[in-house]
PDB file of N, CA and C in Angstrom:
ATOM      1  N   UNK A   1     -25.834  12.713  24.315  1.00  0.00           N
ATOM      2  CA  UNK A   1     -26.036  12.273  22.962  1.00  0.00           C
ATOM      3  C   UNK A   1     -24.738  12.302  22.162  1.00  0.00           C
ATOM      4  N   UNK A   2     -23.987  13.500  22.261  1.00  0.00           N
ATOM      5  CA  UNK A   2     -22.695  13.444  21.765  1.00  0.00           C
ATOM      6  C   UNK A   2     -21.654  11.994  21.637  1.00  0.00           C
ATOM      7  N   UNK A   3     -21.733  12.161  23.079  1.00  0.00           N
ATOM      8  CA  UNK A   3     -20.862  11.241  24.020  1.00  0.00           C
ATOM      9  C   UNK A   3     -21.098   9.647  23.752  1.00  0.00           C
ATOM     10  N   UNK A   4     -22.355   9.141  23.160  1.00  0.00           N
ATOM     11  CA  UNK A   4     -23.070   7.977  22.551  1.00  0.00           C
ATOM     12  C   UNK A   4     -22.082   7.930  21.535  1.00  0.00           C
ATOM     13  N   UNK A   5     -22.611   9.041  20.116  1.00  0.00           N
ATOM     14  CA  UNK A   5     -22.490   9.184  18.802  1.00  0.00           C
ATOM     15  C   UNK A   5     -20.654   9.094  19.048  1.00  0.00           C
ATOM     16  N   UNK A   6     -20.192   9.593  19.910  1.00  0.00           N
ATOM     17  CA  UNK A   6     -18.628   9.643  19.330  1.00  0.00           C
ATOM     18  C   UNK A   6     -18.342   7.980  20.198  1.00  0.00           C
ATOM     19  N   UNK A   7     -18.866   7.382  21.124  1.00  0.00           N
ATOM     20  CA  UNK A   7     -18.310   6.354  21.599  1.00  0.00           C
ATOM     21  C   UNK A   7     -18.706   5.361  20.261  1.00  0.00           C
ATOM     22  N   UNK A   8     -20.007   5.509  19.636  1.00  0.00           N
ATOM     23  CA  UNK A   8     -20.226   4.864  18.313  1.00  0.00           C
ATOM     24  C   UNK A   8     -19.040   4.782  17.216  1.00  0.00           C
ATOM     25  N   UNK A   9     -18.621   6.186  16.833  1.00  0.00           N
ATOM     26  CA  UNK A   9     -17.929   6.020  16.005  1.00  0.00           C
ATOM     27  C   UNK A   9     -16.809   5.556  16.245  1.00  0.00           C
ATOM     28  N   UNK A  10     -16.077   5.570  17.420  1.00  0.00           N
ATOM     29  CA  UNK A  10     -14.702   5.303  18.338  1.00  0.00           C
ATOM     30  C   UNK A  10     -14.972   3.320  17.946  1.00  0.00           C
ATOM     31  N   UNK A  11     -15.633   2.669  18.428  1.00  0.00           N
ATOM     32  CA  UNK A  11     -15.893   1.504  18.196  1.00  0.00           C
ATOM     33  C   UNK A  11     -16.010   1.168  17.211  1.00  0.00           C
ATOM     34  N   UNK A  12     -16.808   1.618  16.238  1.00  0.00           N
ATOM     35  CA  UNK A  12     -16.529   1.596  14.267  1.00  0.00           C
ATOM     36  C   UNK A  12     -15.220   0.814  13.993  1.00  0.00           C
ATOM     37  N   UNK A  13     -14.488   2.530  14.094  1.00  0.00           N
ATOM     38  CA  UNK A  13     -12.942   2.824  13.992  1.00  0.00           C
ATOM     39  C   UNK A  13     -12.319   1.621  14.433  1.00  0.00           C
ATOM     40  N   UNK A  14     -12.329   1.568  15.436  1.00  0.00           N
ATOM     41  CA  UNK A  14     -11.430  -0.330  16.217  1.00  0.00           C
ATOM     42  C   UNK A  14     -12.244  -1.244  15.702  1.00  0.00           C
ATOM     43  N   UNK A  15     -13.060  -1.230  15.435  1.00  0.00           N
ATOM     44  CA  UNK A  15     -13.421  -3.030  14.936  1.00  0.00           C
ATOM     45  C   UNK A  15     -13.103  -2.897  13.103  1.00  0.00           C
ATOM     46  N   UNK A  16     -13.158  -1.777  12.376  1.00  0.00           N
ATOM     47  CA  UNK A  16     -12.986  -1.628  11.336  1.00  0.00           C
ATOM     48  C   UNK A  16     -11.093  -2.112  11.095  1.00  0.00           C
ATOM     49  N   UNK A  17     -10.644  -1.787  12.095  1.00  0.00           N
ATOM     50  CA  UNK A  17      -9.536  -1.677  11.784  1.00  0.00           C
ATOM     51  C   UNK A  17      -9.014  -2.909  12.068  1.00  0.00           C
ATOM     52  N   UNK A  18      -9.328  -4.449  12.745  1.00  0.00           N
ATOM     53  CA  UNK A  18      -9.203  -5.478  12.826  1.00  0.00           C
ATOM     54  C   UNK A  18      -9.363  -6.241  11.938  1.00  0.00           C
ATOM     55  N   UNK A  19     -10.763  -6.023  10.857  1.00  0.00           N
ATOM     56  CA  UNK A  19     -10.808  -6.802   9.677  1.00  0.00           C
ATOM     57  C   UNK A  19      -9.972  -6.136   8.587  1.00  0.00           C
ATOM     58  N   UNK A  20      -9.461  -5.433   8.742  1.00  0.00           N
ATOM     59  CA  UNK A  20      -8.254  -4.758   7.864  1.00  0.00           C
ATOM     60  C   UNK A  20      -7.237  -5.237   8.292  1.00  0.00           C
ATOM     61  N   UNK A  21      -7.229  -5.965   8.800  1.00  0.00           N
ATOM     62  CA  UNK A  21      -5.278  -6.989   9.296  1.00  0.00           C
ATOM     63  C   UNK A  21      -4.956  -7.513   8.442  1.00  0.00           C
ATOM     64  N   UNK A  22      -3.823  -7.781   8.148  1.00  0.00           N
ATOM     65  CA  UNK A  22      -3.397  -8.970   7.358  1.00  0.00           C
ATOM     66  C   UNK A  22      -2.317 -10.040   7.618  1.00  0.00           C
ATOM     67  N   UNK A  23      -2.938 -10.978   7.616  1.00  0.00           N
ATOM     68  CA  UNK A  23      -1.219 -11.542   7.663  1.00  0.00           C
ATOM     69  C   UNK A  23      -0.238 -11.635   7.141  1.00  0.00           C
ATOM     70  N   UNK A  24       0.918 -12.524   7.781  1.00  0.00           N
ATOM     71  CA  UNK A  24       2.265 -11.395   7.095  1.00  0.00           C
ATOM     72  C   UNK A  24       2.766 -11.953   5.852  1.00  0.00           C
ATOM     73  N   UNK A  25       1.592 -13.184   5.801  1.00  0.00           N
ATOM     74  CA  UNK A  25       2.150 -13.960   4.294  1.00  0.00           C
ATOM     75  C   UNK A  25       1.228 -13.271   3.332  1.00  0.00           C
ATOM     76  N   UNK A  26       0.259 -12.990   3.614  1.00  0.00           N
ATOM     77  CA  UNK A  26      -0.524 -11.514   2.367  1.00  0.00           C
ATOM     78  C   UNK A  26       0.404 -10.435   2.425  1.00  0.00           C
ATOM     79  N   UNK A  27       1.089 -10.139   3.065  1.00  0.00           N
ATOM     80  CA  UNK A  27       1.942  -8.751   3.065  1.00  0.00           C
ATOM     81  C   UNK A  27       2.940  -8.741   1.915  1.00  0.00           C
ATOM     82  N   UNK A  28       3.154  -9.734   2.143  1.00  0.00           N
ATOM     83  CA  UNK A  28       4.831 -10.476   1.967  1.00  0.00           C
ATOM     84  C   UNK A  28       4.379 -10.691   0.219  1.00  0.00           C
ATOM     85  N   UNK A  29       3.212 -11.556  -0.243  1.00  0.00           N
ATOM     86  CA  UNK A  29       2.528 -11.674  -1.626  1.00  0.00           C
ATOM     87  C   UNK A  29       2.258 -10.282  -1.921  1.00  0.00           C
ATOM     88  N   UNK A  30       1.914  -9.341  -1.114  1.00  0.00           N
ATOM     89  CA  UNK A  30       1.392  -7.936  -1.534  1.00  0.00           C
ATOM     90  C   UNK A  30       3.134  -7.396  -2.394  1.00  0.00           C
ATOM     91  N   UNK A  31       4.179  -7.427  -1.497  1.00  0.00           N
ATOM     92  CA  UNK A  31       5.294  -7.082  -1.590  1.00  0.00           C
ATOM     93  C   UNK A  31       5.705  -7.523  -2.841  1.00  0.00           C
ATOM     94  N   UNK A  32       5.919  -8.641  -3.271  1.00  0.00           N
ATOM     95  CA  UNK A  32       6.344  -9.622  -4.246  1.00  0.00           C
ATOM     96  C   UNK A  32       5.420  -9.113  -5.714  1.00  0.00           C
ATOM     97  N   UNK A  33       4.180  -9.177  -5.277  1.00  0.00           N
ATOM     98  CA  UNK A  33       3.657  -8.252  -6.041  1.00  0.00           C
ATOM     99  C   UNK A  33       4.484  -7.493  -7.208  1.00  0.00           C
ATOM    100  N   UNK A  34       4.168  -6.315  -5.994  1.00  0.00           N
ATOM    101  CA  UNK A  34       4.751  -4.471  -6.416  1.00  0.00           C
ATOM    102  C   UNK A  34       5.991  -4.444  -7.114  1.00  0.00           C
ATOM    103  N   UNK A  35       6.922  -5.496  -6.621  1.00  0.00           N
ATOM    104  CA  UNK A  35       8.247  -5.540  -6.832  1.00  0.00           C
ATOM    105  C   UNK A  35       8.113  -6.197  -8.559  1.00  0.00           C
ATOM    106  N   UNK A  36       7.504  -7.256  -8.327  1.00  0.00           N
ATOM    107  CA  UNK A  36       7.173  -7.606  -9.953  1.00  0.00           C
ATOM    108  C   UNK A  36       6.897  -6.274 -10.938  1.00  0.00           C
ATOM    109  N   UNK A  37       5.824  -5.929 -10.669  1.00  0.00           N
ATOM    110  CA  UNK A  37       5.182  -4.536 -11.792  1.00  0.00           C
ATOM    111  C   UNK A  37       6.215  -3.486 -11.496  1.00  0.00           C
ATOM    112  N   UNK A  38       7.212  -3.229 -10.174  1.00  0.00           N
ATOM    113  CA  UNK A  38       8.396  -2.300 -10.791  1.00  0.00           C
ATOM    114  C   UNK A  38       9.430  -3.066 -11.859  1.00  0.00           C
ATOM    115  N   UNK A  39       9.664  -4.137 -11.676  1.00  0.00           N
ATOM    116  CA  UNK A  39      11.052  -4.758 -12.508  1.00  0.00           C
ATOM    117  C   UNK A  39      10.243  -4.656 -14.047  1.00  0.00           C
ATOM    118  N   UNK A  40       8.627  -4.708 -14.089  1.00  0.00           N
ATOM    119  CA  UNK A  40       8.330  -4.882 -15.525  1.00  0.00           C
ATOM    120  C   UNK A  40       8.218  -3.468 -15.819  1.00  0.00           C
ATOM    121  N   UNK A  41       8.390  -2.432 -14.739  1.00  0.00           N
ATOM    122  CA  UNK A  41       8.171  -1.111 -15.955  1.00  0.00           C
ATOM    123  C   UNK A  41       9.423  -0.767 -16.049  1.00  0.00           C
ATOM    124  N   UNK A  42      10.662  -0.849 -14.837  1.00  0.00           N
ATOM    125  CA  UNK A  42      12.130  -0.609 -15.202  1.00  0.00           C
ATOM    126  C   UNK A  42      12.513  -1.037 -16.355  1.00  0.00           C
ATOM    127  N   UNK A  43      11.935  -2.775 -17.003  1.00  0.00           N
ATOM    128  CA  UNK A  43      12.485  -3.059 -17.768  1.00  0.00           C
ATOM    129  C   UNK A  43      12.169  -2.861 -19.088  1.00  0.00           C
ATOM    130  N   UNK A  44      10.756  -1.688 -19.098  1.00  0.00           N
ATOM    131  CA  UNK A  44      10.649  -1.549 -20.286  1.00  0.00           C
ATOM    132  C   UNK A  44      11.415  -0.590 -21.136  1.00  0.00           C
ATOM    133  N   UNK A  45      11.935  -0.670 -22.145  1.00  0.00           N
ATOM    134  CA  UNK A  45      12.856   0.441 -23.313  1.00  0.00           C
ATOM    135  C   UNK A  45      12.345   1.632 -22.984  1.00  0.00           C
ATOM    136  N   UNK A  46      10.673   1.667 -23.544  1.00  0.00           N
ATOM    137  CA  UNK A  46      10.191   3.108 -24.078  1.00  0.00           C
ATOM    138  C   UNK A  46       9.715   3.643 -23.031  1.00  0.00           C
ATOM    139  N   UNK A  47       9.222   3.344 -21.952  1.00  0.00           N
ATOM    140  CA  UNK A  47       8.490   3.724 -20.689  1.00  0.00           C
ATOM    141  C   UNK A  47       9.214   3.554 -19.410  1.00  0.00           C
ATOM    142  N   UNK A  48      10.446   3.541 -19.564  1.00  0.00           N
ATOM    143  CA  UNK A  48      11.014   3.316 -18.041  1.00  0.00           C
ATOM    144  C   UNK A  48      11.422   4.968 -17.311  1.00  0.00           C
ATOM    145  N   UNK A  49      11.307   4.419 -15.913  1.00  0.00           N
ATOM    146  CA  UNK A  49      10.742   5.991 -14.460  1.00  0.00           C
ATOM    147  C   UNK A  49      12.625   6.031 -14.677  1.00  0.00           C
ATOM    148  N   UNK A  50      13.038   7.476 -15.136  1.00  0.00           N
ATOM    149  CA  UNK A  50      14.554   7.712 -15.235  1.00  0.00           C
ATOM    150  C   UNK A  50      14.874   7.832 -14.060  1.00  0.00           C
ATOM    151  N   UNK A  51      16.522   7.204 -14.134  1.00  0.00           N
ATOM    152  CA  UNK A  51      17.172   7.082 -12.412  1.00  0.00           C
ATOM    153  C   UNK A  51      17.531   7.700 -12.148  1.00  0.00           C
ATOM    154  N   UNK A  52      17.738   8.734 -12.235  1.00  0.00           N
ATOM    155  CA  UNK A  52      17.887  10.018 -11.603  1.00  0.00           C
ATOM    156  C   UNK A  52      17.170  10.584 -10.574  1.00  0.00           C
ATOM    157  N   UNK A  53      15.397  10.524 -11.477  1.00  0.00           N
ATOM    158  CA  UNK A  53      14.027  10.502 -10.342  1.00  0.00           C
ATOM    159  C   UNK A  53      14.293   9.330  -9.500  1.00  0.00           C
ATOM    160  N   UNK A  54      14.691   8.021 -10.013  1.00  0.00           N
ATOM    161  CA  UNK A  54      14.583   6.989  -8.985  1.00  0.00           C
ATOM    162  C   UNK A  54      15.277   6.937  -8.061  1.00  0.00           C
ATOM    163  N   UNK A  55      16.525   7.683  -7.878  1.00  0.00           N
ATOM    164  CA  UNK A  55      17.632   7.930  -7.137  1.00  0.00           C
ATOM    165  C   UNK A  55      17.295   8.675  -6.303  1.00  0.00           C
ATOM    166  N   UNK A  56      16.703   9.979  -6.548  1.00  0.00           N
ATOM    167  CA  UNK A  56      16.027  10.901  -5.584  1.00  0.00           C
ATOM    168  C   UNK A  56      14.750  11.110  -4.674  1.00  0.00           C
ATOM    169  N   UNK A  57      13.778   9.741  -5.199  1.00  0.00           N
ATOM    170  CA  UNK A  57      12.804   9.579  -5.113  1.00  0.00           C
ATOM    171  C   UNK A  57      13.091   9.146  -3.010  1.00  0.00           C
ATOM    172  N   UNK A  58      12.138   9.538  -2.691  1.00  0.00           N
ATOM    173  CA  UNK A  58      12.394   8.523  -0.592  1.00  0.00           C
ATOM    174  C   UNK A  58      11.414   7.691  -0.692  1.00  0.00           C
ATOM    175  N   UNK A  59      10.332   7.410  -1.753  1.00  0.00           N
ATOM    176  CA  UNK A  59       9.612   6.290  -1.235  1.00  0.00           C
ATOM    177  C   UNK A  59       8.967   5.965  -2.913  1.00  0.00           C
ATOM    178  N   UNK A  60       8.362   5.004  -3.178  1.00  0.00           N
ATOM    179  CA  UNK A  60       7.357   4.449  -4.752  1.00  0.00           C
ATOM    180  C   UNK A  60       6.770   3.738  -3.951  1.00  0.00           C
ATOM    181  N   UNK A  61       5.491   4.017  -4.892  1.00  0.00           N
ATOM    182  CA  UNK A  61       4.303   3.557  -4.576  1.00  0.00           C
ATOM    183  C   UNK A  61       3.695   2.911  -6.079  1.00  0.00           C
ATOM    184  N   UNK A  62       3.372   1.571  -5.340  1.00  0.00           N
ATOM    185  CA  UNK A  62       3.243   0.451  -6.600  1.00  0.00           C
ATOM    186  C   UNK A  62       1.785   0.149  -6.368  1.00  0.00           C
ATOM    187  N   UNK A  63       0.743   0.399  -7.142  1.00  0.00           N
ATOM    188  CA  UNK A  63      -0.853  -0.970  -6.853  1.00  0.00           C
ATOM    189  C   UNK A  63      -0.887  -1.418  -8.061  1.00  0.00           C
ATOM    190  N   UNK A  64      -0.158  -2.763  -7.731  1.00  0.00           N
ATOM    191  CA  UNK A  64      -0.639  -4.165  -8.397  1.00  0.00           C
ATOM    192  C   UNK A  64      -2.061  -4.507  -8.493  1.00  0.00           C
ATOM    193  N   UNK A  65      -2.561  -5.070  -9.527  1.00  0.00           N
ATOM    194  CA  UNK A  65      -3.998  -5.366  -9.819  1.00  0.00           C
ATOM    195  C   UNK A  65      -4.488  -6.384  -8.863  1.00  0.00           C
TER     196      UNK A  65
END
């Protein structure tokens, strides 16, 4: 019964993870994105992420609407 239930979920897992692909021209729009909504908060006066943090930072994480 185990051995069912985990081959169940094992198969989930891989077919779940196929309709989660994307292609690389959604990637690429995903990218273009993020990069937009950073240049619009860098460029704001009153709200911009100081470069100092941005300098030190190893990775940003952007979700575009």
């Amino acid at each position: 019964m185990k051995k069912t239930i985990a081959s169940i979920c094992v198969g989930f897992l891989l077919s779940s993870t196929a309709f989660a692909a994307s292609t690389r021209e959604d990637l690429q729009d995903r990218i273009d994105a993020a990069k937009v909504v950073l240049d619009q908060i860098m460029g704001a006066k009153d709200s911009s992420i100081p470069m100092n943090i941005m300098q030190q930072a190893s990775c940003i994480a952007v979700v575009p609407e």
